[in-house]
PDB file of N, CA and C in Angstrom:
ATOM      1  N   UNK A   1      14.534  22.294 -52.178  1.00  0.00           N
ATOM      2  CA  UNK A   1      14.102  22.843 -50.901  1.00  0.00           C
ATOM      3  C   UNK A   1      13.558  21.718 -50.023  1.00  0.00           C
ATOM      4  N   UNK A   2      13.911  21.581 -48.752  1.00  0.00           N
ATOM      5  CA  UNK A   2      13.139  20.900 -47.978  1.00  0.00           C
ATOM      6  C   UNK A   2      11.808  20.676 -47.228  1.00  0.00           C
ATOM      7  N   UNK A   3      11.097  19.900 -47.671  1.00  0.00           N
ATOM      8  CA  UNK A   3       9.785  20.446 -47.202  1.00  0.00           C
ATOM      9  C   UNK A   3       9.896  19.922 -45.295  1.00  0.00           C
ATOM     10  N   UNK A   4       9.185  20.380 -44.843  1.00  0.00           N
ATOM     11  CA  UNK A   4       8.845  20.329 -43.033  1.00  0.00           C
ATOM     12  C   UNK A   4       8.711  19.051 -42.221  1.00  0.00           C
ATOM     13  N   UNK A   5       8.447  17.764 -43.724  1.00  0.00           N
ATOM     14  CA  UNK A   5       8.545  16.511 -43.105  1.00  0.00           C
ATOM     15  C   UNK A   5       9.587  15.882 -43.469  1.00  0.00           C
ATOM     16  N   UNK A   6      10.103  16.547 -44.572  1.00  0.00           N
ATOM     17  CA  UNK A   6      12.065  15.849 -44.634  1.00  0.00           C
ATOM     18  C   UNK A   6      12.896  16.085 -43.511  1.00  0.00           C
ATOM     19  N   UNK A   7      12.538  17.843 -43.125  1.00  0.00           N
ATOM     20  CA  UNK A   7      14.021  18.258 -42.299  1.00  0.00           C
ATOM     21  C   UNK A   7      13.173  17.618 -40.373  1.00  0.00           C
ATOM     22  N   UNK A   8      12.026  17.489 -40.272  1.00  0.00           N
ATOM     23  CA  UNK A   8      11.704  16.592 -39.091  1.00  0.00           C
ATOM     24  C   UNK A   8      12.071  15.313 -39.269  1.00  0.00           C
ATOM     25  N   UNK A   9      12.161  14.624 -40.301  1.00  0.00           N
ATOM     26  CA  UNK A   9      12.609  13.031 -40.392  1.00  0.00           C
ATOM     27  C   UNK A   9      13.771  13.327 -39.882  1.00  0.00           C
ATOM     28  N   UNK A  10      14.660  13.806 -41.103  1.00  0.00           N
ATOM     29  CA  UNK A  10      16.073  14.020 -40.613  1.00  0.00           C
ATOM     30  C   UNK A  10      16.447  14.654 -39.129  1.00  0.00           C
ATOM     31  N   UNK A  11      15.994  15.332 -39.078  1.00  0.00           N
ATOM     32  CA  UNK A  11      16.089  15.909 -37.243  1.00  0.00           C
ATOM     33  C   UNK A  11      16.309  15.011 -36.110  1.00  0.00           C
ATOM     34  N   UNK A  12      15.185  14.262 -36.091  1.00  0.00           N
ATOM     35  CA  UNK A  12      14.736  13.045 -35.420  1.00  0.00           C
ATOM     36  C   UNK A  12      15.867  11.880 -35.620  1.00  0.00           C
ATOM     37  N   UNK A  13      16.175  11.404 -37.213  1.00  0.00           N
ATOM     38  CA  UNK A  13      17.349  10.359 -37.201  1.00  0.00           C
ATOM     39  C   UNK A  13      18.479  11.058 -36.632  1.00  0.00           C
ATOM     40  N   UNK A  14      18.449  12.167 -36.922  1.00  0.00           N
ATOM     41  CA  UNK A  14      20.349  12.732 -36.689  1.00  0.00           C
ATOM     42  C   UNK A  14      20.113  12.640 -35.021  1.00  0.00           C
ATOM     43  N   UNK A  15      19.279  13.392 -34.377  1.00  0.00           N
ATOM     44  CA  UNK A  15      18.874  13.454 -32.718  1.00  0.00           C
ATOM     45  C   UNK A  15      18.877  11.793 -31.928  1.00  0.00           C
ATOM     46  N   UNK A  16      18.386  10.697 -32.558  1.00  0.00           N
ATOM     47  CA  UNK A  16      18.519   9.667 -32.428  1.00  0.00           C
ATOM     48  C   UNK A  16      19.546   9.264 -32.393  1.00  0.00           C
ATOM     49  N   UNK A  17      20.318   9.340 -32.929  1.00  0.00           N
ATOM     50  CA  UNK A  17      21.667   8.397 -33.685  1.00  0.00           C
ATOM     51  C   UNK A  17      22.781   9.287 -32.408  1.00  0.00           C
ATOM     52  N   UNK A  18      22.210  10.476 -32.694  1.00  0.00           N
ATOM     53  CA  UNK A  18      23.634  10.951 -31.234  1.00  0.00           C
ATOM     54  C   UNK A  18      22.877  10.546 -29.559  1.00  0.00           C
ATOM     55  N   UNK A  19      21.869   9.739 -29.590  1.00  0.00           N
ATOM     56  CA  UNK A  19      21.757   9.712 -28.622  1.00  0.00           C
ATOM     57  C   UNK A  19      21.172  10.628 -27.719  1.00  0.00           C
ATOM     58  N   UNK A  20      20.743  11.993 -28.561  1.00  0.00           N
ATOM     59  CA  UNK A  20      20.026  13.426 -27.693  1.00  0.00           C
ATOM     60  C   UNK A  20      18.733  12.755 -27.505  1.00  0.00           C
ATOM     61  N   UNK A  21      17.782  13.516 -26.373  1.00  0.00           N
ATOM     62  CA  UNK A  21      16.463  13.688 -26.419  1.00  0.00           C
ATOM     63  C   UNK A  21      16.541  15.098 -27.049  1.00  0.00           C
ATOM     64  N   UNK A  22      14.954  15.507 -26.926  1.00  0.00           N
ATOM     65  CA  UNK A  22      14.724  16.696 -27.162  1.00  0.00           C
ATOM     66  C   UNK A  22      15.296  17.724 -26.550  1.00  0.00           C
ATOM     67  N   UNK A  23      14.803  17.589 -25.390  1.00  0.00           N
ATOM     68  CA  UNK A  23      15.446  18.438 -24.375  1.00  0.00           C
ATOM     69  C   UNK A  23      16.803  18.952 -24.460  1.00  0.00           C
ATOM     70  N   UNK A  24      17.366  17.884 -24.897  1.00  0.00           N
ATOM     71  CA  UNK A  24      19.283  18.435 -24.830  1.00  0.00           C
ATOM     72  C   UNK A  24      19.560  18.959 -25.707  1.00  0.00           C
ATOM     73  N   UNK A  25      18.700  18.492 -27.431  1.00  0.00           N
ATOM     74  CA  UNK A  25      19.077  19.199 -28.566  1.00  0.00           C
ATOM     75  C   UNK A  25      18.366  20.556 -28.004  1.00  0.00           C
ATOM     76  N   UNK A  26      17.249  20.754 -27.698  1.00  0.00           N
ATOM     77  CA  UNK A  26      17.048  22.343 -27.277  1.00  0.00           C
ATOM     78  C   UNK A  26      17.404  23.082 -26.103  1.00  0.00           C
ATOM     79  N   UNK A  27      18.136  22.399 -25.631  1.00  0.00           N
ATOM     80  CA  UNK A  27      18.749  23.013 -24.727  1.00  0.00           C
ATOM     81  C   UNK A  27      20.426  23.832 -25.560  1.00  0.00           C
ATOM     82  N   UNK A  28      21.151  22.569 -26.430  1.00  0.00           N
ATOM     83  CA  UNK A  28      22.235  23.038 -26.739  1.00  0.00           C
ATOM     84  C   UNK A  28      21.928  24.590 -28.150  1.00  0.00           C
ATOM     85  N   UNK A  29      20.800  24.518 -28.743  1.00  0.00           N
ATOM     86  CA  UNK A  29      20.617  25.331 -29.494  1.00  0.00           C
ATOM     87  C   UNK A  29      19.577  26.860 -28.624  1.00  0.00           C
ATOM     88  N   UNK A  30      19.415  26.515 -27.766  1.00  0.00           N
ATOM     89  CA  UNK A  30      18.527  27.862 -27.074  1.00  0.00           C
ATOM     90  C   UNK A  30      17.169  27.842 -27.344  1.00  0.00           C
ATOM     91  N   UNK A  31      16.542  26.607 -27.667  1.00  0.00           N
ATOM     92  CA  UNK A  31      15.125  27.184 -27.776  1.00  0.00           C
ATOM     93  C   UNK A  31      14.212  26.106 -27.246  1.00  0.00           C
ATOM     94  N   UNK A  32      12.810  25.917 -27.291  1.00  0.00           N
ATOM     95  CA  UNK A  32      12.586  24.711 -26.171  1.00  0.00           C
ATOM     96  C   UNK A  32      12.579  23.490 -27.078  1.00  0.00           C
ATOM     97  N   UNK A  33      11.866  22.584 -26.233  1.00  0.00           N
ATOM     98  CA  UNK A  33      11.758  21.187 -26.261  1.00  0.00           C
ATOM     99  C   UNK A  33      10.681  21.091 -27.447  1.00  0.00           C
ATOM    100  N   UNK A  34       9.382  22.030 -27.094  1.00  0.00           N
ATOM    101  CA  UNK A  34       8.053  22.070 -27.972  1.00  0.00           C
ATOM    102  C   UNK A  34       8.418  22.272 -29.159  1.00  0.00           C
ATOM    103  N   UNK A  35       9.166  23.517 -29.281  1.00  0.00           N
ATOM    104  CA  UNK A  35       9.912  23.529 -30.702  1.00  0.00           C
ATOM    105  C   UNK A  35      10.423  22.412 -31.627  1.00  0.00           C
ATOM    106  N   UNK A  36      11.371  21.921 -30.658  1.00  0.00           N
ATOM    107  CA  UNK A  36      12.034  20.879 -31.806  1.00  0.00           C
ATOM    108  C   UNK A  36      10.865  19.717 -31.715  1.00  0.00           C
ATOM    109  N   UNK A  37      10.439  19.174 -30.837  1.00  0.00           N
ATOM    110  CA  UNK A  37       8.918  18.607 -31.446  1.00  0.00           C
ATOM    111  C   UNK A  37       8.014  18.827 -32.105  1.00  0.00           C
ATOM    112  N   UNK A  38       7.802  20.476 -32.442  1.00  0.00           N
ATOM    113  CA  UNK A  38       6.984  20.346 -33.880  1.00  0.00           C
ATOM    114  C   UNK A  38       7.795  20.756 -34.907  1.00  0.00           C
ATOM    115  N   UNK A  39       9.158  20.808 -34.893  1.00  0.00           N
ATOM    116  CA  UNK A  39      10.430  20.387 -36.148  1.00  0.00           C
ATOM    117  C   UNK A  39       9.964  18.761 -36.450  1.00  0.00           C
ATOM    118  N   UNK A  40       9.842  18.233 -35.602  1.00  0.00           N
ATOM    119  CA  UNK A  40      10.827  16.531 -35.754  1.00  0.00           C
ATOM    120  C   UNK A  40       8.815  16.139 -36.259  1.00  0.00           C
ATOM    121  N   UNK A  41       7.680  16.778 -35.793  1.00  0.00           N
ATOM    122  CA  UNK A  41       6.614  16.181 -36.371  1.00  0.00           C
ATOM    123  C   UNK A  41       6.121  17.245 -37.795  1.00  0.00           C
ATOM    124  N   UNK A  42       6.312  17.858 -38.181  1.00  0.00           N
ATOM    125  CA  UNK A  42       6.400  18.984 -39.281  1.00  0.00           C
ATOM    126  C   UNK A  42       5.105  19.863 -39.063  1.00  0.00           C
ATOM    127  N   UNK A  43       4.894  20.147 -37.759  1.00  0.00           N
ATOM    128  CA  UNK A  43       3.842  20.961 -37.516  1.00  0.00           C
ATOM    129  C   UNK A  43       4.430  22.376 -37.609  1.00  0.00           C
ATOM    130  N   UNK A  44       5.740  23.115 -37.587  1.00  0.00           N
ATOM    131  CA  UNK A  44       6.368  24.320 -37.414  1.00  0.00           C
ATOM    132  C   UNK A  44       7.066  24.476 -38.425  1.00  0.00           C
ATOM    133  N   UNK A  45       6.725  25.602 -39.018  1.00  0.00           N
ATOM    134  CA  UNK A  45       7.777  25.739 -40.049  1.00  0.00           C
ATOM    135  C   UNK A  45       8.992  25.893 -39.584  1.00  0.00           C
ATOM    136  N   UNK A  46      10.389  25.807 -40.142  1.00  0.00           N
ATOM    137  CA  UNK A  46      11.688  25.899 -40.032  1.00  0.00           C
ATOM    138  C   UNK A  46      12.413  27.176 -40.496  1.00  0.00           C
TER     139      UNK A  46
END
Protein backbone atom coordinates (compact mmCIF):
# COMPACT_ATOMS: atom_id res chain seq x y z
CA UNK A 1 0.00 0.00 0.00
CA UNK A 2 1.16 3.41 -0.51
CA UNK A 3 1.56 5.55 2.20
CA UNK A 4 0.64 9.66 1.49
CA UNK A 5 4.35 10.55 1.21
CA UNK A 6 5.21 7.93 -1.54
CA UNK A 7 2.17 8.69 -3.84
CA UNK A 8 3.06 12.84 -3.17
CA UNK A 9 6.78 12.11 -4.05
CA UNK A 10 5.71 10.30 -6.98
CA UNK A 11 3.01 12.88 -7.98
CA UNK A 12 5.36 15.67 -7.85
CA UNK A 13 8.28 13.64 -9.98
CA UNK A 14 5.70 12.37 -12.56
CA UNK A 15 4.05 16.33 -12.59
CA UNK A 16 7.64 17.57 -12.94
CA UNK A 17 9.03 15.47 -15.54
CA UNK A 18 5.82 16.30 -17.88
CA UNK A 19 6.43 19.64 -17.32
CA UNK A 20 2.70 20.35 -15.53
CA UNK A 21 2.30 22.85 -12.70
CA UNK A 22 -0.32 22.22 -10.38
CA UNK A 23 -2.76 24.03 -11.82
CA UNK A 24 -2.84 22.09 -15.16
CA UNK A 25 -2.59 18.68 -13.46
CA UNK A 26 -5.85 19.95 -11.62
CA UNK A 27 -7.25 21.39 -14.03
CA UNK A 28 -6.93 18.20 -16.46
CA UNK A 29 -8.33 15.89 -13.60
CA UNK A 30 -11.30 18.32 -12.21
CA UNK A 31 -10.29 19.21 -8.94
CA UNK A 32 -8.19 22.19 -7.59
CA UNK A 33 -4.73 23.22 -7.33
CA UNK A 34 -4.94 22.99 -3.17
CA UNK A 35 -5.73 19.50 -3.63
CA UNK A 36 -3.00 18.25 -5.55
CA UNK A 37 -0.74 20.31 -3.18
CA UNK A 38 -1.68 18.54 -0.24
CA UNK A 39 -1.30 15.13 -2.53
CA UNK A 40 2.29 16.17 -3.63
CA UNK A 41 3.01 17.39 0.41
CA UNK A 42 1.08 14.27 2.11
CA UNK A 43 -1.16 16.43 4.09
CA UNK A 44 -4.55 14.77 2.25
CA UNK A 45 -5.30 11.55 2.16
CA UNK A 46 -5.66 9.96 -1.40
Amino acid sequence: MLDTKTFGDKLKNHRKNLNMTQEQVAEKIGISAQAVSKWENGVSQT
